[in-house]
C-alpha atoms as a PDB file:
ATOM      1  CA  UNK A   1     -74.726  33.667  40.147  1.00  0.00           C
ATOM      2  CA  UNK A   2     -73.741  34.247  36.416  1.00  0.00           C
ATOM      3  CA  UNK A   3     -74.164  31.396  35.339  1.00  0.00           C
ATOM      4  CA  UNK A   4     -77.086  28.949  34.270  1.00  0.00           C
ATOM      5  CA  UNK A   5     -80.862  28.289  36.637  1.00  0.00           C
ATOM      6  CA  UNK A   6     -82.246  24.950  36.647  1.00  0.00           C
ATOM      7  CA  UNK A   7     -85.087  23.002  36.939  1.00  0.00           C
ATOM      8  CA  UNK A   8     -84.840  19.935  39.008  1.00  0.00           C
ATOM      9  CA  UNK A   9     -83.860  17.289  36.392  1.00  0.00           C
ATOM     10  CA  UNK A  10     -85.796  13.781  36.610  1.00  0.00           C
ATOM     11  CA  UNK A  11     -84.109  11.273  38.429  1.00  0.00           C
ATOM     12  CA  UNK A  12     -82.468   9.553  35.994  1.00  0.00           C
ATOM     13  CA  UNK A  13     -79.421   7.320  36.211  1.00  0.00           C
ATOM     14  CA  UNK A  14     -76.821   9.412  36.712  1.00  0.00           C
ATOM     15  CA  UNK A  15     -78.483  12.890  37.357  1.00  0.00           C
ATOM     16  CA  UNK A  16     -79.356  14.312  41.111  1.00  0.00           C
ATOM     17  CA  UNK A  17     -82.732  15.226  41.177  1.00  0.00           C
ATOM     18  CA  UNK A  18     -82.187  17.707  44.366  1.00  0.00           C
ATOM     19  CA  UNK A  19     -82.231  21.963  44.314  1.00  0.00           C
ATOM     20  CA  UNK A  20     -79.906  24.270  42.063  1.00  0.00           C
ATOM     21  CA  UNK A  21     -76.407  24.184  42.592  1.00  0.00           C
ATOM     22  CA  UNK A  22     -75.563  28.059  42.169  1.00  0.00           C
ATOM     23  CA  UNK A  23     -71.889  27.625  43.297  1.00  0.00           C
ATOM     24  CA  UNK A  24     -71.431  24.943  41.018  1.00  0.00           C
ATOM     25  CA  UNK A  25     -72.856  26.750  38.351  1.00  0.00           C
ATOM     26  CA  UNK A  26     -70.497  29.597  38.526  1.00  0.00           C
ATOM     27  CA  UNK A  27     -67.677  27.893  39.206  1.00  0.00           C
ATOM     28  CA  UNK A  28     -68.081  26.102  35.555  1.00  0.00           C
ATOM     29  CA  UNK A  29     -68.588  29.680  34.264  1.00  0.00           C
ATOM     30  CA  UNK A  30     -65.199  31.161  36.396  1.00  0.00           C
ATOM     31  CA  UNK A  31     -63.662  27.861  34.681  1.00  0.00           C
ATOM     32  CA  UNK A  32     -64.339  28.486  31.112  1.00  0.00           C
ATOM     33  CA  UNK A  33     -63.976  32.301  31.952  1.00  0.00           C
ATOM     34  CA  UNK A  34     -60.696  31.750  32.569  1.00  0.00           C
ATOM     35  CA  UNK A  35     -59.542  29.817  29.882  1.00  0.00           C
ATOM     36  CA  UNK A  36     -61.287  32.242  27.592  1.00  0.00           C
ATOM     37  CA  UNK A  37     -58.592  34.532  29.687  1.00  0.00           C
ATOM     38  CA  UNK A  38     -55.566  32.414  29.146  1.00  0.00           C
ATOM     39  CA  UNK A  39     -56.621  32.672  25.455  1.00  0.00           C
ATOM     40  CA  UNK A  40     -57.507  36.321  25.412  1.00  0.00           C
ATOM     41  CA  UNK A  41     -53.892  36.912  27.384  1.00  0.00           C
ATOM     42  CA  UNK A  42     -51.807  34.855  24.451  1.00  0.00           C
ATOM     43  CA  UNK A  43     -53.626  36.619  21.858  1.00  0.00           C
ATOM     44  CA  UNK A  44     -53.410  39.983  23.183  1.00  0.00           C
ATOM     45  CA  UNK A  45     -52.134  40.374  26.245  1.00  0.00           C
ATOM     46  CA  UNK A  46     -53.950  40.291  29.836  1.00  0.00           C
ATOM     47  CA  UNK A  47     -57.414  41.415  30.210  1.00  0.00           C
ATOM     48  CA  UNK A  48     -57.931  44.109  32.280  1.00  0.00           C
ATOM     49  CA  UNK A  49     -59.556  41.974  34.581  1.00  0.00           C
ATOM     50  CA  UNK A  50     -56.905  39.994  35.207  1.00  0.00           C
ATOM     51  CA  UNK A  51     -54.476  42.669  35.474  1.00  0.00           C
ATOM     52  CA  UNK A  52     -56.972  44.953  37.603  1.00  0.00           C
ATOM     53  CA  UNK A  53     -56.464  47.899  34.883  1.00  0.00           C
ATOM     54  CA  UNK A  54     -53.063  48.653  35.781  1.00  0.00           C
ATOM     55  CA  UNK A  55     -51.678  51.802  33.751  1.00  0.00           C
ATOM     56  CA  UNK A  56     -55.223  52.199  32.172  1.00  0.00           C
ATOM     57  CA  UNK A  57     -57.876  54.438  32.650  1.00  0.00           C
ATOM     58  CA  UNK A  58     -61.638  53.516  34.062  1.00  0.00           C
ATOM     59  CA  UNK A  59     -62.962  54.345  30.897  1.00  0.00           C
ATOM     60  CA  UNK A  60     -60.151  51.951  29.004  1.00  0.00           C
ATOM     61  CA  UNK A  61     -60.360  49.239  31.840  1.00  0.00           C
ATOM     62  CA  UNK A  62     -64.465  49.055  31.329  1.00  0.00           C
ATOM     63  CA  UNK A  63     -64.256  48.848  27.342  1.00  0.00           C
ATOM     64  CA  UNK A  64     -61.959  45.918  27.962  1.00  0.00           C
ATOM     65  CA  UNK A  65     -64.380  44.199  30.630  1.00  0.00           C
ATOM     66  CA  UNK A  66     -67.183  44.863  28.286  1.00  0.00           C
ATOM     67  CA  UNK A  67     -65.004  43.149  25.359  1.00  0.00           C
ATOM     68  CA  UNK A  68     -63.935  40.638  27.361  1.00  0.00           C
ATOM     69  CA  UNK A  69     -67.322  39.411  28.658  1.00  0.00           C
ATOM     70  CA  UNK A  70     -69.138  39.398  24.957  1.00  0.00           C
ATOM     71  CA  UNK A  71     -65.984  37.549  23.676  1.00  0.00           C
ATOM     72  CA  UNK A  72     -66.347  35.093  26.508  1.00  0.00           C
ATOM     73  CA  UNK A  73     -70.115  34.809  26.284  1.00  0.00           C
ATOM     74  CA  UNK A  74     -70.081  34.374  22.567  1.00  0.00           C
ATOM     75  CA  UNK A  75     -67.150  31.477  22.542  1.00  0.00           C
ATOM     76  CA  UNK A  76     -69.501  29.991  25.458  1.00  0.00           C
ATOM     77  CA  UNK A  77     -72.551  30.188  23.085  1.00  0.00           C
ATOM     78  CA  UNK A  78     -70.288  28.353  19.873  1.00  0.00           C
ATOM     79  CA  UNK A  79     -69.726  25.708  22.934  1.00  0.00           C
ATOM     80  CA  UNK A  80     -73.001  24.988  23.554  1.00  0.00           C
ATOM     81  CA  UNK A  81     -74.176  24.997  20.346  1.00  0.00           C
ATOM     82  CA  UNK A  82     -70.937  22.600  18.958  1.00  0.00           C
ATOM     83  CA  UNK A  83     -70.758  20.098  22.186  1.00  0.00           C
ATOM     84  CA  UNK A  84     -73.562  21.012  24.193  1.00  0.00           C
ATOM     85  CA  UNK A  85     -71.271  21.808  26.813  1.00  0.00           C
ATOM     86  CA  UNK A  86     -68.165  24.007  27.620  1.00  0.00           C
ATOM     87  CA  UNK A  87     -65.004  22.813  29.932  1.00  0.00           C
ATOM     88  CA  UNK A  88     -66.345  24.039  32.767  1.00  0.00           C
ATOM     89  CA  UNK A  89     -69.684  22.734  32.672  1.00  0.00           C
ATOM     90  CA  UNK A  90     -68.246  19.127  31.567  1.00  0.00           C
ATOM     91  CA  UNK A  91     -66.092  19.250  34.448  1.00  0.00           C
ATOM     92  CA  UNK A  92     -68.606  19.811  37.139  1.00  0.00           C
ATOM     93  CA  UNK A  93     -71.429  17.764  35.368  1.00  0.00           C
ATOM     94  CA  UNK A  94     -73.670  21.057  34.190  1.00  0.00           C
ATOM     95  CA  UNK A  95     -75.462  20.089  31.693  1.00  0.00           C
ATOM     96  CA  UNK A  96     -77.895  22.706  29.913  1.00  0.00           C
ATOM     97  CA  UNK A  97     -80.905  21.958  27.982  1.00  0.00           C
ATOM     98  CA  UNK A  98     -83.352  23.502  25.343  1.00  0.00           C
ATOM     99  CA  UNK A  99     -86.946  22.806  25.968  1.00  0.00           C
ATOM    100  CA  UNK A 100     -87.921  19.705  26.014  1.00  0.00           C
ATOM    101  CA  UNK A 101     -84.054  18.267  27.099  1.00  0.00           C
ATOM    102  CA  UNK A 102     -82.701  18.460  23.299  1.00  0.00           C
ATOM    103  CA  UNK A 103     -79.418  20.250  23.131  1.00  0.00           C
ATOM    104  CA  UNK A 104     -79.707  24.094  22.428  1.00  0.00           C
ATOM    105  CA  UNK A 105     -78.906  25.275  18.604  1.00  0.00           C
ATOM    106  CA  UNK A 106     -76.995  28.244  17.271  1.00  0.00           C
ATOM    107  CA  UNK A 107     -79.499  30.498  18.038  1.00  0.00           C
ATOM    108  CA  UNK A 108     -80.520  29.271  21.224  1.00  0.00           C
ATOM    109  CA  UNK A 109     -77.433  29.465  23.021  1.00  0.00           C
ATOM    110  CA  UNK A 110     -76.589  33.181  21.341  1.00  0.00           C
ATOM    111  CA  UNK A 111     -79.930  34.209  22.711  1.00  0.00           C
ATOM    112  CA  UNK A 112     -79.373  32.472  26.365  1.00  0.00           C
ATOM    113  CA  UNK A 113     -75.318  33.818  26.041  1.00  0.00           C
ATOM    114  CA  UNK A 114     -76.977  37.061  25.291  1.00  0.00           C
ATOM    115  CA  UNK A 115     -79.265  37.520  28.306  1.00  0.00           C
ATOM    116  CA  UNK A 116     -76.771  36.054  30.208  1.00  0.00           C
ATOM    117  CA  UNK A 117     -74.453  38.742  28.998  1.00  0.00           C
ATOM    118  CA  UNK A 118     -76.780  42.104  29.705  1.00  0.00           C
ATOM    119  CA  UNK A 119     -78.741  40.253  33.200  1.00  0.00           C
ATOM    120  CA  UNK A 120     -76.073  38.273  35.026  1.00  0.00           C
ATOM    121  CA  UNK A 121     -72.829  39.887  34.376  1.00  0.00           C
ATOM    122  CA  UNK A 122     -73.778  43.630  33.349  1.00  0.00           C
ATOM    123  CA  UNK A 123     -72.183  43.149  30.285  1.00  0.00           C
ATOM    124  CA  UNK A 124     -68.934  42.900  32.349  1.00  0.00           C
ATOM    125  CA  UNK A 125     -69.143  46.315  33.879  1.00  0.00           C
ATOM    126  CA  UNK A 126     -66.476  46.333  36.909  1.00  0.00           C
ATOM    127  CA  UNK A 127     -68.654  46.721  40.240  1.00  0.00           C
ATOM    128  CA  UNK A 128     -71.779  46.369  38.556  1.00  0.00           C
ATOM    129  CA  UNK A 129     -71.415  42.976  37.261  1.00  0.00           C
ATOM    130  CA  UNK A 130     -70.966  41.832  41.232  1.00  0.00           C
ATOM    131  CA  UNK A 131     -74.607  43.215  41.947  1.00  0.00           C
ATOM    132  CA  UNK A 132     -75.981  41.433  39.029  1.00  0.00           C
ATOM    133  CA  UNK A 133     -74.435  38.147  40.378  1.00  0.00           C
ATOM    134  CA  UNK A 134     -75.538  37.751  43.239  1.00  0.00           C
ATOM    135  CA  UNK A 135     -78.896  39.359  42.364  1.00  0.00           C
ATOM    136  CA  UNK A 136     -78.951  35.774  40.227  1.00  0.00           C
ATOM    137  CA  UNK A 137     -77.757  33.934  43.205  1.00  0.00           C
ATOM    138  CA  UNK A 138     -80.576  35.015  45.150  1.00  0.00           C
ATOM    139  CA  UNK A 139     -82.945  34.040  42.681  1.00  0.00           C
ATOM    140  CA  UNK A 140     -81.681  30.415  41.816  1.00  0.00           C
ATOM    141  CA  UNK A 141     -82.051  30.120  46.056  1.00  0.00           C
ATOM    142  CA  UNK A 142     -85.429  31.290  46.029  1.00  0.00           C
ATOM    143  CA  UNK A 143     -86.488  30.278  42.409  1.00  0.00           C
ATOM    144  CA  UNK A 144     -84.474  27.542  41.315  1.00  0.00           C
ATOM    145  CA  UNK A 145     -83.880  29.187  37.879  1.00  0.00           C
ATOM    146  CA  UNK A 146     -83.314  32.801  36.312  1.00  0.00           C
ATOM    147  CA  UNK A 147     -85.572  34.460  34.774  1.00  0.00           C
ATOM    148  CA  UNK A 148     -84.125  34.063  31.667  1.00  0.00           C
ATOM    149  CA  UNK A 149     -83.898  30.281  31.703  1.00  0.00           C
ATOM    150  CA  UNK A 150     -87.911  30.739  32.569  1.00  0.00           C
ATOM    151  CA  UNK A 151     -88.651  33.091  29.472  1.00  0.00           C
ATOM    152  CA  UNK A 152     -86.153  30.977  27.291  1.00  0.00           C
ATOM    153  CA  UNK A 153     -87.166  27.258  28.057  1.00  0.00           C
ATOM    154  CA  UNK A 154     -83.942  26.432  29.092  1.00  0.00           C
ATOM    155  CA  UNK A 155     -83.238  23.748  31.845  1.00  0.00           C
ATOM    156  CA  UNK A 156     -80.199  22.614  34.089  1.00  0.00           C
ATOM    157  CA  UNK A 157     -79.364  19.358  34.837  1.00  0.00           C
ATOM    158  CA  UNK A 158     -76.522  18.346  37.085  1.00  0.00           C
ATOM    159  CA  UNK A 159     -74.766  14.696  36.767  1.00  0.00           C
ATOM    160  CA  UNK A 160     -73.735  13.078  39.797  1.00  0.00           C
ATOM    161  CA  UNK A 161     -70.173  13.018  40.642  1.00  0.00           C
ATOM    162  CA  UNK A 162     -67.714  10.867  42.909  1.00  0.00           C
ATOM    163  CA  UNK A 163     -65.178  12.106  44.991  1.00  0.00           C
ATOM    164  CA  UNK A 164     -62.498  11.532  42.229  1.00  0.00           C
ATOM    165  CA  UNK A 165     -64.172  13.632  40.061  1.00  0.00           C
ATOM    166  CA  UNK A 166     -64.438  16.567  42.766  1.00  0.00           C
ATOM    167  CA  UNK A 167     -60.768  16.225  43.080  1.00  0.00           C
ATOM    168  CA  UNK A 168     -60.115  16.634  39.995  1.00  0.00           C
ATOM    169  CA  UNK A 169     -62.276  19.491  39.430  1.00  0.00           C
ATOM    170  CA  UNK A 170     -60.852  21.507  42.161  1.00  0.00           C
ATOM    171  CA  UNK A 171     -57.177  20.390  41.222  1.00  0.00           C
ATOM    172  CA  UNK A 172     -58.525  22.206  37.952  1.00  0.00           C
ATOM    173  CA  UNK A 173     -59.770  25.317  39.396  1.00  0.00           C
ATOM    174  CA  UNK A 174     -56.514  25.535  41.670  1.00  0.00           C
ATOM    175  CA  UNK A 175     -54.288  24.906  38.993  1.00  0.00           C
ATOM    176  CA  UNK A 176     -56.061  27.793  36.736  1.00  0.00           C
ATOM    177  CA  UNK A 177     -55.846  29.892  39.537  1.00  0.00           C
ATOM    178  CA  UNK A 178     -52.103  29.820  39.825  1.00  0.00           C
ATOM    179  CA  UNK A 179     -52.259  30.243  36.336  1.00  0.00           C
ATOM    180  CA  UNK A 180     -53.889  33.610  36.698  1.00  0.00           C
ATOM    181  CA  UNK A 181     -51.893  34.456  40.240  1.00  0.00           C
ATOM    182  CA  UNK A 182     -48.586  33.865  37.473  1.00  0.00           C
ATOM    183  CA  UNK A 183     -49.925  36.281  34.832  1.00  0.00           C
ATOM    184  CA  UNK A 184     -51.504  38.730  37.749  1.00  0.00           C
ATOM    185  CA  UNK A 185     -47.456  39.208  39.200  1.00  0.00           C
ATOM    186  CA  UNK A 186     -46.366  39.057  35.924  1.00  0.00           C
ATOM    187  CA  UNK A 187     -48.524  42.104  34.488  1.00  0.00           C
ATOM    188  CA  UNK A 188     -48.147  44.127  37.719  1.00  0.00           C
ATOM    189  CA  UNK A 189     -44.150  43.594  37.647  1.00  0.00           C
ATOM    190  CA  UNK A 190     -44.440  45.131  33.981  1.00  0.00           C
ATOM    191  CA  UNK A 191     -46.547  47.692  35.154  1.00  0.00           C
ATOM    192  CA  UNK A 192     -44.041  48.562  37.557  1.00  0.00           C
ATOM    193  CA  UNK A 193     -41.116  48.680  35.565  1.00  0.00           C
ATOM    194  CA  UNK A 194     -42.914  50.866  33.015  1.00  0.00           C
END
């Protein structure tokens, strides 16, 4: 997936100790993605991602996607480096680490934001970016961490959570994805009347 590898994390109070969690990885990342979105669509209008490049060209609709996805990845870095966390990842108990567990700096999460830009999402490139995905799925199964969270030091850890918790997560995620379903109809009922 795009989003971060782990290590398994000690058993501490609180943590799991068990295999990656790939699906909960990305869906912090889809989370904070689209927020990121919500932001990017009051600022400017939708993304071309969300509005699947109606009335642009391929050419337009990639330089968008590429925009998008740097934007995105650098507010995710200024996250990490602020709170040590982003929505997403606070949601669903992701919790990424520097080496040794200490919270990553500046540079540290612009360098991890960076690789995770240009390895796991193609710098946003439409079609591409779903080969580089699950190419990182496959290697969280197999691995338990990217190959950038191996050169880079970094380390996943995933806090337990309780059914109230998962319920509110996913009554998150569903409510964001009306959201988006909202401005979708909205941007293709523009498009139309264009």
């Amino acid at each position: 997936m795009s989003d971060d590898a782990t290590t398994a994390a000690p058993a501490e109070a609180g943590y799991e100790s068990d295999a990656a969690h790939p699906w909960r990885r990305w869906f912090a990342r889809q989370i904070d993605f689209t927020l990121i979105g919500l932001a990017w669509t009051w600022a400017l209008g939708p993304p071309a991602a969300v509005t699947g490049g109606l009335g642009q060209s391929f050419t337009e609709t990639t330089l968008q996607g590429i925009a998008f996805t740097a934007v995105g990845c650098a507010l995710v870095a200024a996250s990490l480096a602020r709170w040590g966390t982003t929505p997403g990842k606070r949601l669903l108990g992701v919790e990424l680490r520097g080496a040794g567990g200490a919270r990553l700096d500046a540079k540290g999460a612009l360098r991890r934001e960076l690789h995770v830009f240009a390895r796991a999402l193609c710098a946003g490139i439409p079609i591409a970016t779903l080969v580089t995905q699950a190419m990182a799925y496959a290697q969280v199964k197999a691995q338990g961490r990217t190959v950038y969270d191996t050169s880079l030091g970094s380390e996943v850890r995933f806090r337990r959570r309780d059914a109230g918790q998962w319920a509110l997560a996913i009554a998150v995620m569903l409510a964001l994805a009306c959201v988006e379903m909202l401005l979708l109809l909205r941007a293709v009922g523009t498009a139309l009347l264009d």
